[in-house]
PDB file of N, CA and C in Angstrom:
ATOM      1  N   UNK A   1       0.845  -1.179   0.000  1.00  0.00           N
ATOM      2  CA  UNK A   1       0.000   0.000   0.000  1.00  0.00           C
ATOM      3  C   UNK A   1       0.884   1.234   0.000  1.00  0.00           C
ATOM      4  N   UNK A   2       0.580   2.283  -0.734  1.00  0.00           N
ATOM      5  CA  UNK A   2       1.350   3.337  -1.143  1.00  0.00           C
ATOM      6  C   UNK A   2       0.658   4.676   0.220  1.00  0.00           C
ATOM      7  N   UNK A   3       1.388   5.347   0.910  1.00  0.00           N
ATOM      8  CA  UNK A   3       1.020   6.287   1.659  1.00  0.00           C
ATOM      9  C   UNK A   3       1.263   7.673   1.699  1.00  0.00           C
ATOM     10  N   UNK A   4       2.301   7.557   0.324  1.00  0.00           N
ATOM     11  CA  UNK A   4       2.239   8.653  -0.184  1.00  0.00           C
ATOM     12  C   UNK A   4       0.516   9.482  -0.937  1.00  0.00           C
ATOM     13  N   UNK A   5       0.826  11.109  -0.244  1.00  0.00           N
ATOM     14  CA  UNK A   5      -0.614  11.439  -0.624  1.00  0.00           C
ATOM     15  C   UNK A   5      -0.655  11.937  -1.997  1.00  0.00           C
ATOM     16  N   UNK A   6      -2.188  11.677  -2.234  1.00  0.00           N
ATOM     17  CA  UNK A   6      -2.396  12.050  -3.513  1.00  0.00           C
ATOM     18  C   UNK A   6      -2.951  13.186  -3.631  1.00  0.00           C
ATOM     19  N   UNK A   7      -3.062  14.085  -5.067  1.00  0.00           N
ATOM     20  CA  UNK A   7      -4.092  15.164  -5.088  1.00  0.00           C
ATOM     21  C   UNK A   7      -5.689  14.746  -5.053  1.00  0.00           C
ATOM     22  N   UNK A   8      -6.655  14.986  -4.381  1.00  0.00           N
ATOM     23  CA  UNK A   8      -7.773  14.603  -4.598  1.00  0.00           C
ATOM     24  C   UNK A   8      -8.241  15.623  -6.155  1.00  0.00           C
ATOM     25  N   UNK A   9      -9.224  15.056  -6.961  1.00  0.00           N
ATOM     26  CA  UNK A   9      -9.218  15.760  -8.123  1.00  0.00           C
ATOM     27  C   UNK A   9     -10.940  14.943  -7.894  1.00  0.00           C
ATOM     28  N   UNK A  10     -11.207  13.570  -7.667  1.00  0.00           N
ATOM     29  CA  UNK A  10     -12.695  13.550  -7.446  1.00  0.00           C
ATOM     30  C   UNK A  10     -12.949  12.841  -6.430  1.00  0.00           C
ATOM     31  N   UNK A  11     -14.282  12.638  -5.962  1.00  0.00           N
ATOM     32  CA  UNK A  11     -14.761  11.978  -4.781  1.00  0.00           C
ATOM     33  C   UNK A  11     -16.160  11.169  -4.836  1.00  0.00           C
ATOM     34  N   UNK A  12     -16.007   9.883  -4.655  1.00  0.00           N
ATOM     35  CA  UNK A  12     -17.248   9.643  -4.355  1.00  0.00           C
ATOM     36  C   UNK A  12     -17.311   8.670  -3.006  1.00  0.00           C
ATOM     37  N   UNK A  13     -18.495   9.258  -2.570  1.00  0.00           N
ATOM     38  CA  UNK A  13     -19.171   8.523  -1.064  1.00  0.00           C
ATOM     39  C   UNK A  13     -19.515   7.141  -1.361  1.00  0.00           C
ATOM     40  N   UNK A  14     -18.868   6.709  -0.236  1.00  0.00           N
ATOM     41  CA  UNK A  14     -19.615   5.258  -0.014  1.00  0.00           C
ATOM     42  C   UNK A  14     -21.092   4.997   0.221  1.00  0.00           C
ATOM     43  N   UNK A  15     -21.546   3.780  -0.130  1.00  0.00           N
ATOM     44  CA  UNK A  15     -23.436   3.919   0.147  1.00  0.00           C
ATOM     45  C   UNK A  15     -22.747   3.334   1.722  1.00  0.00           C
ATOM     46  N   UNK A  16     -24.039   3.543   2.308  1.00  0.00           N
ATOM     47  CA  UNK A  16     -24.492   3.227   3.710  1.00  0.00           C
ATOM     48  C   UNK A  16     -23.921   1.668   4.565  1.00  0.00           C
ATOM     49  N   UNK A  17     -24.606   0.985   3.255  1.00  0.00           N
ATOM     50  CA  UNK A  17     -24.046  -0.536   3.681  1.00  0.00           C
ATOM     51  C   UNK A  17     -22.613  -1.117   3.861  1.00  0.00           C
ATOM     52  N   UNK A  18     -21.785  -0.645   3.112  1.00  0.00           N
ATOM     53  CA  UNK A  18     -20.434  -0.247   2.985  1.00  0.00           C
ATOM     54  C   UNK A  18     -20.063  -0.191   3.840  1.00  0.00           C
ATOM     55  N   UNK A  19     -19.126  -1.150   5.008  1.00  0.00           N
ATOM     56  CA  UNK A  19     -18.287  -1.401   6.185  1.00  0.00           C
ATOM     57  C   UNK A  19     -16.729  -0.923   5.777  1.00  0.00           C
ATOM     58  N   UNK A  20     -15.871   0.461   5.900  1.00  0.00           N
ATOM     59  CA  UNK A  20     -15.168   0.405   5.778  1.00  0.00           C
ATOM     60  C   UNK A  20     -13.769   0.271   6.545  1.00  0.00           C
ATOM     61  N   UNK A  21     -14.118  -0.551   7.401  1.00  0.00           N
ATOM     62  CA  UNK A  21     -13.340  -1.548   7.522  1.00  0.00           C
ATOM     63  C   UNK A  21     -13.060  -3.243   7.675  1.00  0.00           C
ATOM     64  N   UNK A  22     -14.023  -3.489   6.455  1.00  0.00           N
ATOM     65  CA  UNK A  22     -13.924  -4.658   5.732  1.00  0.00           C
ATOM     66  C   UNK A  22     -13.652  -4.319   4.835  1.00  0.00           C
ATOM     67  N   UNK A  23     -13.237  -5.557   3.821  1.00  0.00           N
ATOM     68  CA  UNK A  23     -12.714  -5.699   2.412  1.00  0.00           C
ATOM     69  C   UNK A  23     -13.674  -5.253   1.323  1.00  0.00           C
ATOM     70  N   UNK A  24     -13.633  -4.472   0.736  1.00  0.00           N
ATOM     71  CA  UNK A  24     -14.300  -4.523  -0.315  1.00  0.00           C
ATOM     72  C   UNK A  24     -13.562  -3.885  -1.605  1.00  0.00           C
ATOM     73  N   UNK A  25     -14.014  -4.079  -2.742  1.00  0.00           N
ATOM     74  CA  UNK A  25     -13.765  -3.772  -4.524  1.00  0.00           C
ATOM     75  C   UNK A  25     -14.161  -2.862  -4.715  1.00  0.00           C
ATOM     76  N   UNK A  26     -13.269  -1.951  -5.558  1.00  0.00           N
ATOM     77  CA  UNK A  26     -13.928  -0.457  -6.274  1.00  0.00           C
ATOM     78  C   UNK A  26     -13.310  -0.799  -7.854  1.00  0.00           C
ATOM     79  N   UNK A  27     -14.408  -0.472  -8.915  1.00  0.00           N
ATOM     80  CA  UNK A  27     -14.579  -0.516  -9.865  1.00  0.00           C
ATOM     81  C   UNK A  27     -14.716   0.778 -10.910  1.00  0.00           C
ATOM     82  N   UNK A  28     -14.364   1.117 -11.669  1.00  0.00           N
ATOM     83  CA  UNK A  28     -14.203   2.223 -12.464  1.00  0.00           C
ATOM     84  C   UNK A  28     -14.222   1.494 -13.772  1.00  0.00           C
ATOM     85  N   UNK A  29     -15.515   1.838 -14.647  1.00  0.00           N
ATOM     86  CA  UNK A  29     -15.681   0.904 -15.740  1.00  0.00           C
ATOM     87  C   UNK A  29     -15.301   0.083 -16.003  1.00  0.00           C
ATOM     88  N   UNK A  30     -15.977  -0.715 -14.849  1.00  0.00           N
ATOM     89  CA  UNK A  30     -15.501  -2.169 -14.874  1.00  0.00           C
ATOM     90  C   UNK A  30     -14.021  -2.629 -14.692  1.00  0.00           C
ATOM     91  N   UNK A  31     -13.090  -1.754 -14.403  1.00  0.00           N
ATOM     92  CA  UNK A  31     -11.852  -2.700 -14.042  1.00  0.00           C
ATOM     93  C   UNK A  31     -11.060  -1.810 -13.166  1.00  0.00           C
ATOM     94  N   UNK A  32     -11.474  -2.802 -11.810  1.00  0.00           N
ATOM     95  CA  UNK A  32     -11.001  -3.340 -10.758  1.00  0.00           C
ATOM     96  C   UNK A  32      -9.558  -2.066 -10.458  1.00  0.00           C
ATOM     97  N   UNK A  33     -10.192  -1.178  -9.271  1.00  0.00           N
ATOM     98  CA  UNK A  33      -8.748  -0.168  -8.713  1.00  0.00           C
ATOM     99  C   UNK A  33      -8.115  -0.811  -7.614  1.00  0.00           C
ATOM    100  N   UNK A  34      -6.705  -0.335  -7.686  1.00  0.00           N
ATOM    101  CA  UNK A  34      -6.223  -0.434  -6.519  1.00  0.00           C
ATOM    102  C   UNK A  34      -5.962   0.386  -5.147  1.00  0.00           C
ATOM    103  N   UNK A  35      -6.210   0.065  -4.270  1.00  0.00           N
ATOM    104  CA  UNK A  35      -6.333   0.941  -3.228  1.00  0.00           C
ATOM    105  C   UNK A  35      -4.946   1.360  -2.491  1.00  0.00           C
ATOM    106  N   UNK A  36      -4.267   2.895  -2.858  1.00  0.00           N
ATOM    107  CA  UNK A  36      -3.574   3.362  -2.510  1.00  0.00           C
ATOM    108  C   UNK A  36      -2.828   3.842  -3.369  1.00  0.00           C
ATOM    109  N   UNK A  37      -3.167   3.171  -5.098  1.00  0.00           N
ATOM    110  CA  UNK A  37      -2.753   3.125  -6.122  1.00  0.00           C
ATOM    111  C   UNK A  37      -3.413   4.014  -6.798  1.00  0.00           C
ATOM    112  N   UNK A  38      -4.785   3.995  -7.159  1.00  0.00           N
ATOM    113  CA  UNK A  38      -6.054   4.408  -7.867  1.00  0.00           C
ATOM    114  C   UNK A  38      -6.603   4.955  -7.231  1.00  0.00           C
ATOM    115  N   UNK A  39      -6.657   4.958  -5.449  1.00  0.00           N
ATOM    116  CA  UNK A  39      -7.451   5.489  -4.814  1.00  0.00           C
ATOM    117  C   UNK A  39      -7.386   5.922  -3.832  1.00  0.00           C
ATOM    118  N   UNK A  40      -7.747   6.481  -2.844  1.00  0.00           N
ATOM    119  CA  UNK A  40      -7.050   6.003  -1.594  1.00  0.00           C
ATOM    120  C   UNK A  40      -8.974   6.578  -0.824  1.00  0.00           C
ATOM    121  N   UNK A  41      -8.939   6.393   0.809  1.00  0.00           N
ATOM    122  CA  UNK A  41      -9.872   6.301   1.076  1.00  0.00           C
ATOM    123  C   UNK A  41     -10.210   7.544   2.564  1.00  0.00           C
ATOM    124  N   UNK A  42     -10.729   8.625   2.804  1.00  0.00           N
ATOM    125  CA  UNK A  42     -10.931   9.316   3.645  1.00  0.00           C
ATOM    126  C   UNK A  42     -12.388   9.579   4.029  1.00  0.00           C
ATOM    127  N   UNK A  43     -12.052   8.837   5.365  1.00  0.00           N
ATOM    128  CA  UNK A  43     -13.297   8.008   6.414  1.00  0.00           C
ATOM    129  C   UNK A  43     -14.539   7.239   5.842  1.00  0.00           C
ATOM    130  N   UNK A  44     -15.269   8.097   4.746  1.00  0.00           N
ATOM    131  CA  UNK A  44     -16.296   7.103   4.087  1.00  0.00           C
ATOM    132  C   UNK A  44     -16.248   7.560   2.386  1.00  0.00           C
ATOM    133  N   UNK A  45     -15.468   8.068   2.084  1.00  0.00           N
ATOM    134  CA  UNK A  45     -14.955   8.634   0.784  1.00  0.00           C
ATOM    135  C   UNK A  45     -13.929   8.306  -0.143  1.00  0.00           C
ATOM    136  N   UNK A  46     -14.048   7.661  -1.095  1.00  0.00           N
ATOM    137  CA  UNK A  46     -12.746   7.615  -2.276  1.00  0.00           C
ATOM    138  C   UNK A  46     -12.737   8.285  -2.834  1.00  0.00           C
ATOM    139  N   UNK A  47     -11.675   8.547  -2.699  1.00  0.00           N
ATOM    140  CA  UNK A  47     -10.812   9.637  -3.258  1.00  0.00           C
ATOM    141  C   UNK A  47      -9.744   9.662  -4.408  1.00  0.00           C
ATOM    142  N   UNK A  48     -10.010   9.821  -5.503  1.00  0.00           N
ATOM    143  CA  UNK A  48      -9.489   9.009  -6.717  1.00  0.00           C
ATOM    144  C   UNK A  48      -8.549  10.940  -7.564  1.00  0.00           C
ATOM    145  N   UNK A  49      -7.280  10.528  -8.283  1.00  0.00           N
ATOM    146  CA  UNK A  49      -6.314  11.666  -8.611  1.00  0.00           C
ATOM    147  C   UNK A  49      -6.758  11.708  -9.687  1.00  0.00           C
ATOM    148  N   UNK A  50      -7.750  11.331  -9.939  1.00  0.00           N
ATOM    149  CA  UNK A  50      -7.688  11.510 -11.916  1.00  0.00           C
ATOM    150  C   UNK A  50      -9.438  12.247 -11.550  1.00  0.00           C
ATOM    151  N   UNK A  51      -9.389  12.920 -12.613  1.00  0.00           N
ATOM    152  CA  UNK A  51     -11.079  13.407 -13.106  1.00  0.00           C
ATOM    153  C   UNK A  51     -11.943  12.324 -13.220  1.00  0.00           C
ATOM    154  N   UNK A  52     -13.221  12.424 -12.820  1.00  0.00           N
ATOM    155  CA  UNK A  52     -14.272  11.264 -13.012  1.00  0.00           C
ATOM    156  C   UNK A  52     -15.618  12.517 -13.480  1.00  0.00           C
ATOM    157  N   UNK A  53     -16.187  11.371 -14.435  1.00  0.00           N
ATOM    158  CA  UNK A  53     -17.285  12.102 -15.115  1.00  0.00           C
ATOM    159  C   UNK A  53     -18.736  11.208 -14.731  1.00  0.00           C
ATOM    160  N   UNK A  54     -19.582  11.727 -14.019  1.00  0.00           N
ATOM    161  CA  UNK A  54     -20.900  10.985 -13.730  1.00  0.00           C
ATOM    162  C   UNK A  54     -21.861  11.032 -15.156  1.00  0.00           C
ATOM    163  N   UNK A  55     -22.722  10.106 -15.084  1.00  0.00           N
ATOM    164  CA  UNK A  55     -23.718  10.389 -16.050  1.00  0.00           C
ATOM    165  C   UNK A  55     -24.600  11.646 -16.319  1.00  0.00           C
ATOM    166  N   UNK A  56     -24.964  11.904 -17.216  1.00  0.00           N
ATOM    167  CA  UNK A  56     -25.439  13.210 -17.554  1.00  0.00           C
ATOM    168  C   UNK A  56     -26.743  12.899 -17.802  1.00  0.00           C
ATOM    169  N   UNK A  57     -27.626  13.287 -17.863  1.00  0.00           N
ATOM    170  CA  UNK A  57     -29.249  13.363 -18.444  1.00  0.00           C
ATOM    171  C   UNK A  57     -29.131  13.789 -19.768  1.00  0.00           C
ATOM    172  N   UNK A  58     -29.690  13.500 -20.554  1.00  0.00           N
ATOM    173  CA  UNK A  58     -30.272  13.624 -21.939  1.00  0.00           C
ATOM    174  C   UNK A  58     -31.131  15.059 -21.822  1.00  0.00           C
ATOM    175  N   UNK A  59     -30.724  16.096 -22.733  1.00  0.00           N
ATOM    176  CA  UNK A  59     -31.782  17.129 -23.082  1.00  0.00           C
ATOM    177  C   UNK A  59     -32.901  16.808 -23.852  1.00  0.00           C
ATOM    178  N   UNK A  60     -33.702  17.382 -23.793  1.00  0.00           N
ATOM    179  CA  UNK A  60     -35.086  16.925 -24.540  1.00  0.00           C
ATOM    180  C   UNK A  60     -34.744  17.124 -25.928  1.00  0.00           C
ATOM    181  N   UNK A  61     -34.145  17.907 -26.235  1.00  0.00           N
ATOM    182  CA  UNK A  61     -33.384  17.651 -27.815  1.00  0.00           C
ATOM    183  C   UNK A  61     -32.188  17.127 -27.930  1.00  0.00           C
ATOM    184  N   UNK A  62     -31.851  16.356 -27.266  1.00  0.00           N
ATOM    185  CA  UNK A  62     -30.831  15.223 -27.620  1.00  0.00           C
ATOM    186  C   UNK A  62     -31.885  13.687 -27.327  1.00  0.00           C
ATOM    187  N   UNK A  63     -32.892  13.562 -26.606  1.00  0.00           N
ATOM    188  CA  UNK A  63     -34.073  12.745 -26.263  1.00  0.00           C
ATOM    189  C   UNK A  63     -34.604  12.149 -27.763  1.00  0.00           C
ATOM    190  N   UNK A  64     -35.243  13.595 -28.222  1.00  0.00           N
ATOM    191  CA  UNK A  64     -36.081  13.503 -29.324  1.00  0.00           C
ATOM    192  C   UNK A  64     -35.051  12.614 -30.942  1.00  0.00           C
ATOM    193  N   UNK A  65     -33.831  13.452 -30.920  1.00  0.00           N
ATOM    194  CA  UNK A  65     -33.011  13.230 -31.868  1.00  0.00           C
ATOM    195  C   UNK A  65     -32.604  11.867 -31.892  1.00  0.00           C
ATOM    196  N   UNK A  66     -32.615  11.138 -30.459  1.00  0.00           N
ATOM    197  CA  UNK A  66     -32.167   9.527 -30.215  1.00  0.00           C
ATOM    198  C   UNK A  66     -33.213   8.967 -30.677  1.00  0.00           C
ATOM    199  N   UNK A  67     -34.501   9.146 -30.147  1.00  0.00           N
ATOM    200  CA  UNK A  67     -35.934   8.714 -30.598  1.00  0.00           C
ATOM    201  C   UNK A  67     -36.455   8.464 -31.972  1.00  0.00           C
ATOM    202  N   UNK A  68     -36.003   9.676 -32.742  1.00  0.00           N
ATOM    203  CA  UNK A  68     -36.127   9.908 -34.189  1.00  0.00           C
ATOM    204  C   UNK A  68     -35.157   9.270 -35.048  1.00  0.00           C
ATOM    205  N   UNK A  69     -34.179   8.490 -34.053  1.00  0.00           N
ATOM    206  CA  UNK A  69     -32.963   7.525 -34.871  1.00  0.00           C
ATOM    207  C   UNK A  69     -31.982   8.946 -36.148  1.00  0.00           C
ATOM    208  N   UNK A  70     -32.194  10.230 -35.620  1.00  0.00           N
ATOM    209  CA  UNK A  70     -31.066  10.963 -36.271  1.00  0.00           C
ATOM    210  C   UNK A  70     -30.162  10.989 -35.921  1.00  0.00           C
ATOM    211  N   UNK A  71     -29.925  11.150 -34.394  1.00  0.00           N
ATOM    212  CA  UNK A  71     -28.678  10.575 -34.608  1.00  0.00           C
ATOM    213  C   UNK A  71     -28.606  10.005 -32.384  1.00  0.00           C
ATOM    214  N   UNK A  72     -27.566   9.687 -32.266  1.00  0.00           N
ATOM    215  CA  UNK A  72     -27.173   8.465 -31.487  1.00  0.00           C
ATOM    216  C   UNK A  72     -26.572  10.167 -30.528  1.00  0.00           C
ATOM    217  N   UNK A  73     -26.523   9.591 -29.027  1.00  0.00           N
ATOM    218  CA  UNK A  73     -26.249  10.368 -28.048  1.00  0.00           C
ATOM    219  C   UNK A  73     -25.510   9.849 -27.206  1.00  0.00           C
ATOM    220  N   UNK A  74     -23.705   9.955 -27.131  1.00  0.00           N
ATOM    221  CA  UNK A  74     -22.855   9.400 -26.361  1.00  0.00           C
ATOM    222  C   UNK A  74     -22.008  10.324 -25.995  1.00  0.00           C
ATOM    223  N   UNK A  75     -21.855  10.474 -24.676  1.00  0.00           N
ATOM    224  CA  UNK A  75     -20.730  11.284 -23.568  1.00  0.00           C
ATOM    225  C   UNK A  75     -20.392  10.182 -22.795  1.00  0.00           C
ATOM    226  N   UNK A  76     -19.442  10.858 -22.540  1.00  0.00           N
ATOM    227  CA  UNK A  76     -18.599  10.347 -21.914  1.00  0.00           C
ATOM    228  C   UNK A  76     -18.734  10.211 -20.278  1.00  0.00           C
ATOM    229  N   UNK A  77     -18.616   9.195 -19.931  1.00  0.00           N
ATOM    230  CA  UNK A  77     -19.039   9.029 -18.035  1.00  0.00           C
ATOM    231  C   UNK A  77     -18.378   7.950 -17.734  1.00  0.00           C
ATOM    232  N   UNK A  78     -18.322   7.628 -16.586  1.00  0.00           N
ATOM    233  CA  UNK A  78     -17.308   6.830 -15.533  1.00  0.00           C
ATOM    234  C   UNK A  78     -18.528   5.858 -14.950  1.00  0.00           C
ATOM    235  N   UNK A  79     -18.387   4.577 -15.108  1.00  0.00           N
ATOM    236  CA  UNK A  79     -19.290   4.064 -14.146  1.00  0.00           C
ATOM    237  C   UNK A  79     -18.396   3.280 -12.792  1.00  0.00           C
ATOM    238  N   UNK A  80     -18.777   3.705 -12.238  1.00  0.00           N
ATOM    239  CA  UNK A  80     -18.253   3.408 -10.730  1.00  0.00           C
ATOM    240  C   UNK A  80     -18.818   2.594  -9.993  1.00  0.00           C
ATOM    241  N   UNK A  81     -18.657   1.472  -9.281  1.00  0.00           N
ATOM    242  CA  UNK A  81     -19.383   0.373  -8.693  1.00  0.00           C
ATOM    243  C   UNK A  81     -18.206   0.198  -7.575  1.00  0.00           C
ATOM    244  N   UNK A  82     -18.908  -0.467  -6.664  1.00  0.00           N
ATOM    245  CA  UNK A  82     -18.308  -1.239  -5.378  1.00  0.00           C
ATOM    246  C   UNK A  82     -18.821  -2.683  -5.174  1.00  0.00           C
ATOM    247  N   UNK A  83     -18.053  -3.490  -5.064  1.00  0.00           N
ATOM    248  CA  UNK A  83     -18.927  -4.413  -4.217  1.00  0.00           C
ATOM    249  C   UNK A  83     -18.133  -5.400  -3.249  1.00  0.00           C
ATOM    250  N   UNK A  84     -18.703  -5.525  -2.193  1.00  0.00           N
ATOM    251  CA  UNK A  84     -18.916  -5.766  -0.806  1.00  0.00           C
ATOM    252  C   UNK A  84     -19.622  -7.068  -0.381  1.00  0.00           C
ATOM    253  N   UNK A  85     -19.404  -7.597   0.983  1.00  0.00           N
ATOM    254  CA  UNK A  85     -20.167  -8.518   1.817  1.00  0.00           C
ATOM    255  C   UNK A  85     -20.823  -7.792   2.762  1.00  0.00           C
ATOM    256  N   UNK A  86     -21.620  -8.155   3.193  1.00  0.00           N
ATOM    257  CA  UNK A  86     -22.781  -7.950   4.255  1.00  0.00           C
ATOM    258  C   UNK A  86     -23.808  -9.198   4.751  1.00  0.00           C
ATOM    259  N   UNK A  87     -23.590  -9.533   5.669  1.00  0.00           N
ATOM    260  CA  UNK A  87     -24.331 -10.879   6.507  1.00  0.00           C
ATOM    261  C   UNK A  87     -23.829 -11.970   5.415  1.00  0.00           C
ATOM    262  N   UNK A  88     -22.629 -12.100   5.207  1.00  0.00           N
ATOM    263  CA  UNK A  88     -22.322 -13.173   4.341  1.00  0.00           C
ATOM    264  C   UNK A  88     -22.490 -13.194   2.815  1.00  0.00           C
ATOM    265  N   UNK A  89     -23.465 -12.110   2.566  1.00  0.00           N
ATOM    266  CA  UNK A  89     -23.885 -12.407   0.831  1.00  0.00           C
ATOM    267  C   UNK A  89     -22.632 -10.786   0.419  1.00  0.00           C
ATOM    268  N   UNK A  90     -22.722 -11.405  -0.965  1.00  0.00           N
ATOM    269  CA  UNK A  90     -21.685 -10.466  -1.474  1.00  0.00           C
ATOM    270  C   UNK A  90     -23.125  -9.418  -2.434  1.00  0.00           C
ATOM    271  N   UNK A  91     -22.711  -8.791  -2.018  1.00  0.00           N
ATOM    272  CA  UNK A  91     -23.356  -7.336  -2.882  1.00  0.00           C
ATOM    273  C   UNK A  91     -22.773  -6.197  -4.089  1.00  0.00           C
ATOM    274  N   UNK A  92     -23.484  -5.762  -4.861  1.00  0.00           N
ATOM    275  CA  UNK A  92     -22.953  -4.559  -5.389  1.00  0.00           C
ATOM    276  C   UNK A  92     -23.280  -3.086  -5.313  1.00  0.00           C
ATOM    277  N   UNK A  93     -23.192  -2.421  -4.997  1.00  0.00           N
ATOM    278  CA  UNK A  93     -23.248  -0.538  -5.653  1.00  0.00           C
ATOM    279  C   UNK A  93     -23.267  -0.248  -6.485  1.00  0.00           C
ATOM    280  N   UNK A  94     -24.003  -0.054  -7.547  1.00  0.00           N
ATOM    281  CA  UNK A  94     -23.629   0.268  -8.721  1.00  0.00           C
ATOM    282  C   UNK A  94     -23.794   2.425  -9.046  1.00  0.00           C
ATOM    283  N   UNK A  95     -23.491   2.587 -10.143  1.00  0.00           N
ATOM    284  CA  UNK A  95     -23.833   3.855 -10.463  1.00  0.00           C
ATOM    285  C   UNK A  95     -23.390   4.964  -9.687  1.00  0.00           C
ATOM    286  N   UNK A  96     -22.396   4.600  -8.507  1.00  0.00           N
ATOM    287  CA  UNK A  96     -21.825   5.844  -7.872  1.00  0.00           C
ATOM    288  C   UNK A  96     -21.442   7.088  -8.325  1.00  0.00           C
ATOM    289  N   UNK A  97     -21.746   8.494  -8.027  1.00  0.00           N
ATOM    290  CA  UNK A  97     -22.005   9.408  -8.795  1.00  0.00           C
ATOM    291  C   UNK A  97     -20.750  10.442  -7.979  1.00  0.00           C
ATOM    292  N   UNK A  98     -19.403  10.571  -8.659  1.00  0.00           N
ATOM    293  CA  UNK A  98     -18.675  11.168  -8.433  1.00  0.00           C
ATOM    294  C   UNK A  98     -18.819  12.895  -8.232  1.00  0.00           C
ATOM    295  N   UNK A  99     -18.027  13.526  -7.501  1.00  0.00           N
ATOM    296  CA  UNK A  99     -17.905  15.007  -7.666  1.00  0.00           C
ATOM    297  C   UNK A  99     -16.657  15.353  -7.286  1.00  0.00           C
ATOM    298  N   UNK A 100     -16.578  16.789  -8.049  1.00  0.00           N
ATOM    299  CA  UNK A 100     -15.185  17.582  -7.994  1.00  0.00           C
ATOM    300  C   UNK A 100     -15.126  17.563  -6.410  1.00  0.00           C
ATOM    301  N   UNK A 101     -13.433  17.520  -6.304  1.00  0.00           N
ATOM    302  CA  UNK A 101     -12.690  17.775  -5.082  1.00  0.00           C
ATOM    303  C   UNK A 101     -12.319  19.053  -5.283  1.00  0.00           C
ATOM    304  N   UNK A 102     -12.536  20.009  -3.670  1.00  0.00           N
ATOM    305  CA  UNK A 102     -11.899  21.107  -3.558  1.00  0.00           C
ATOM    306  C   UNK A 102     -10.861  21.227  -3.698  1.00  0.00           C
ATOM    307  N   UNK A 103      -9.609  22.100  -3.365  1.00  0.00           N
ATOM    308  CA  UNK A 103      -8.345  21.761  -3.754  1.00  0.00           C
ATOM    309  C   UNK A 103      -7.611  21.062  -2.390  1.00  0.00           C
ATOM    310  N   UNK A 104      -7.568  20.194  -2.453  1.00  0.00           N
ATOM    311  CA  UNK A 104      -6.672  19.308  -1.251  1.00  0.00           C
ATOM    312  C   UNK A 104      -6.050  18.039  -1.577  1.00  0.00           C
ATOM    313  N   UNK A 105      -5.271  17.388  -0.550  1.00  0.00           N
ATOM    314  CA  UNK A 105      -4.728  16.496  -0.966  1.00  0.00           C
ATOM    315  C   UNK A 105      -4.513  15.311   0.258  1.00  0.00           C
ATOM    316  N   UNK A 106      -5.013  14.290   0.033  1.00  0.00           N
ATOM    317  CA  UNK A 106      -5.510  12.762   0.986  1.00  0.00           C
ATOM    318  C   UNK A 106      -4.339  11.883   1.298  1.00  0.00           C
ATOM    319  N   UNK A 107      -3.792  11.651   2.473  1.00  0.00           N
ATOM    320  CA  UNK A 107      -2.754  10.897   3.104  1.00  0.00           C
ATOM    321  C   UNK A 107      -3.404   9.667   3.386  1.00  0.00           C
TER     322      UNK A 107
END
């Protein structure tokens, strides 16, 4: 594990169920971070050095234009997942919704 600190640049909260201090997986489109590497963790928060982009909503004219098959509507977003044990069963998080970090930096 690396303890050198990183710049925080985004953040996302853990859900509720989330014991952090048990083991659990963080995921960034689908493949698997490392913790201390990719991430590091402050109290119920990961804290990741690179930019993360959440999903966006569709404008009603980007809606209509998908609908009407003119044309196709793709941005760019981060899907972020966790998953975890709880009473024995393994679980997931899905769709974690990142935000900008103020300017600081996570030991």
């Amino acid at each position: 594990m690396n303890n050198q600190p990183i710049p925080a640049v985004s953040l996302v909260d853990l859900p509720k169920g989330v014991d952090v201090d048990d083991n659990f997986d963080v995921y960034i489109n689908g493949i698997l971070q490392e913790y201390g590497t990719d991430y590091q963790l402050d109290g119920r928060t990961l804290v990741f050095p690179k930019p993360l982009t959440g999903e966006v909503k569709m404008t009603k004219f980007q809606f209509v234009r998908a609908a009407l098959g003119i044309a196709g509507t793709y941005t760019k977003h981060d899907n972020i997942d966790v998953t975890y044990k709880r009473d024995g069963r393994g679980l997931v998080a899905t769709g974690l919704r990142p935000r900008r970090a103020e300017q600081s930096t996570v030991v």
